[in-house]
Protein backbone atom coordinates (compact mmCIF):
# COMPACT_ATOMS: atom_id res chain seq x y z
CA UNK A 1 48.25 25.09 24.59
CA UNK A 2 47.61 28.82 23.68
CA UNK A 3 44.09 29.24 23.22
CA UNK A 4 44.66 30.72 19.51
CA UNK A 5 46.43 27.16 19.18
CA UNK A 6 43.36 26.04 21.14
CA UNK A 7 40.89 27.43 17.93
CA UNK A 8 42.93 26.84 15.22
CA UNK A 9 42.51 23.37 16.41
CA UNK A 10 38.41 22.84 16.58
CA UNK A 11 38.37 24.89 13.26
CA UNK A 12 40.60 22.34 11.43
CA UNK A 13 38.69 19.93 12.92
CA UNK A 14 35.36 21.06 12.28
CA UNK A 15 36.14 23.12 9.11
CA UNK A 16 35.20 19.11 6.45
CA UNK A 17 31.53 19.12 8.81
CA UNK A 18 31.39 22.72 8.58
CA UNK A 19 31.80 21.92 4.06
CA UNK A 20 29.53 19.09 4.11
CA UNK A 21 26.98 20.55 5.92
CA UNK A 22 27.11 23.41 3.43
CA UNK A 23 27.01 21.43 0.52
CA UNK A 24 23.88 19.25 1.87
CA UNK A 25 22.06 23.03 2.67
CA UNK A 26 23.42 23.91 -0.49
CA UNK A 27 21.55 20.82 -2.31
CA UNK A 28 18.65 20.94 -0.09
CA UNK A 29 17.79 24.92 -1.26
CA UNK A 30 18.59 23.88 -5.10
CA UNK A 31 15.51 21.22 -4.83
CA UNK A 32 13.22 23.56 -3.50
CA UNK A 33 13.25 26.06 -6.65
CA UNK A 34 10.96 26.08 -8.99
CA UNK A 35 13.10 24.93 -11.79
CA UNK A 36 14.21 21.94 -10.19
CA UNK A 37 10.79 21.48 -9.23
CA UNK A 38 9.23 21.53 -12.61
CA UNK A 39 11.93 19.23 -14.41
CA UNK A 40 10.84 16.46 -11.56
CA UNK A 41 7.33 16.73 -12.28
CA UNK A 42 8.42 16.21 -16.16
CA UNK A 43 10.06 13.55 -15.32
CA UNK A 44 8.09 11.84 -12.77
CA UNK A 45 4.76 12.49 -14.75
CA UNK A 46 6.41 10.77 -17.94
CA UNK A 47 7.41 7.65 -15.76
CA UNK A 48 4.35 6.94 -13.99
CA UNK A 49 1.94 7.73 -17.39
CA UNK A 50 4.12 4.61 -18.92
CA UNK A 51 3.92 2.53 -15.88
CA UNK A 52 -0.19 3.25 -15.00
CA UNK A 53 -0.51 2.56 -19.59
CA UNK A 54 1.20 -0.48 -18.82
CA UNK A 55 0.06 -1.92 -15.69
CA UNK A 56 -3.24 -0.52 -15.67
CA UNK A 57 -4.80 -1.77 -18.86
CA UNK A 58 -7.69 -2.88 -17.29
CA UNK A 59 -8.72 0.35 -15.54
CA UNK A 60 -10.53 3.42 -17.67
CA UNK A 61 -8.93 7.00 -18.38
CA UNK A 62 -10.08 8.17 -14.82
CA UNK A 63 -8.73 5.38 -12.81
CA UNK A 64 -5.74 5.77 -14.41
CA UNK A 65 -5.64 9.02 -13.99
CA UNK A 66 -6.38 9.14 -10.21
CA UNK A 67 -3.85 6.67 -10.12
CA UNK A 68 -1.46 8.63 -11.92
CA UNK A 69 -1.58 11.83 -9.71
CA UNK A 70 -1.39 9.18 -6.49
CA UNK A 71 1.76 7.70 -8.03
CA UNK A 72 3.53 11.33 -8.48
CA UNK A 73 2.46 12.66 -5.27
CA UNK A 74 4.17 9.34 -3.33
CA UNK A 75 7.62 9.73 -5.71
CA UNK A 76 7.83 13.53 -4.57
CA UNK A 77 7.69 12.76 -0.83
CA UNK A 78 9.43 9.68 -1.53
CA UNK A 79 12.61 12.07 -2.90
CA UNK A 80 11.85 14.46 -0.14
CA UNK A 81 10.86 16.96 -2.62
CA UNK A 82 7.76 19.45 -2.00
CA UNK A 83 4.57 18.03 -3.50
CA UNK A 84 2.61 20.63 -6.59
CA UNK A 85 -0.71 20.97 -6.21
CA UNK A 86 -3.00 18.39 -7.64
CA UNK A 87 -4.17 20.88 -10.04
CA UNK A 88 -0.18 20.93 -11.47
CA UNK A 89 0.11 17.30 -11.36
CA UNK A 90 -2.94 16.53 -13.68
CA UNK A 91 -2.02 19.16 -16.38
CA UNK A 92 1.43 17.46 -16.08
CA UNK A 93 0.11 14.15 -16.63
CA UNK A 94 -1.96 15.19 -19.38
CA UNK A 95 0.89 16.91 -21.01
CA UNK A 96 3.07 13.42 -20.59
CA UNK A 97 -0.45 11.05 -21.92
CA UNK A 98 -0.84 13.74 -25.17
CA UNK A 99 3.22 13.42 -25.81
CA UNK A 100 3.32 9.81 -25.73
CA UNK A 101 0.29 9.76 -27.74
CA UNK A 102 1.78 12.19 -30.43
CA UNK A 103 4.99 9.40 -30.56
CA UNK A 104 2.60 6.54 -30.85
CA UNK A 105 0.72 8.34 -33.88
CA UNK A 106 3.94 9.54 -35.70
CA UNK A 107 5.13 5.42 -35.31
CA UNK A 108 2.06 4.44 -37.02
CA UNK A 109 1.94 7.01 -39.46
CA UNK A 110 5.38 6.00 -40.38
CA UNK A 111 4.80 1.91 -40.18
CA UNK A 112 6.90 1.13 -37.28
């Protein structure tokens, strides 16, 4: 075997690692940016305000609270994501406990 037979070779063979490792790099940066960053906050802030409202109803605003920022904090290192501040991930949470209050006083004002 001629060694340019010899490379073609280990480069068809290693070309599908060679893809899926850039895809996985390629996935890993994309979490990292801001953006993506932001839009999990959303998202995690909004699930864990409904969970701590529902489970935590006999707790006051700053227990919940404390336990809301806990809760985000564990689902960002939980999806390997970098973890905000705590600063960040209280104005989130107060963002998500405002919006849901907003939808609860626009169902009441309209009798639902």
């Amino acid at each position: 075997m001629s060694q340019a037979q010899w490379v073609n070779s280990v480069l068809f063979f290693l070309w599908p690692v060679m893809i899926g490792v850039a895809f996985w790099l390629f996935h890993y940066l994309i979490q990292r940016l801001p953006a993506h960053t932001r839009l999990a906050l959303q998202q995690f802030a909004q699930m864990v305000v409904k969970k701590v409202e529902q489970e935590g109803a006999t707790l006051d605003n700053a227990q919940k609270k404390a336990l809301a920022v806990q809760q985000v904090m564990v689902l960002f290192r939980e999806f390997g994501l970098p973890v905000p501040p705590p600063d960040v991930i209280d104005i989130a949470i107060e963002a998500a406990v405002f919006e849901i209050n907003q939808l609860i006083g626009k169902d009441i004002a309209s009798g639902n």
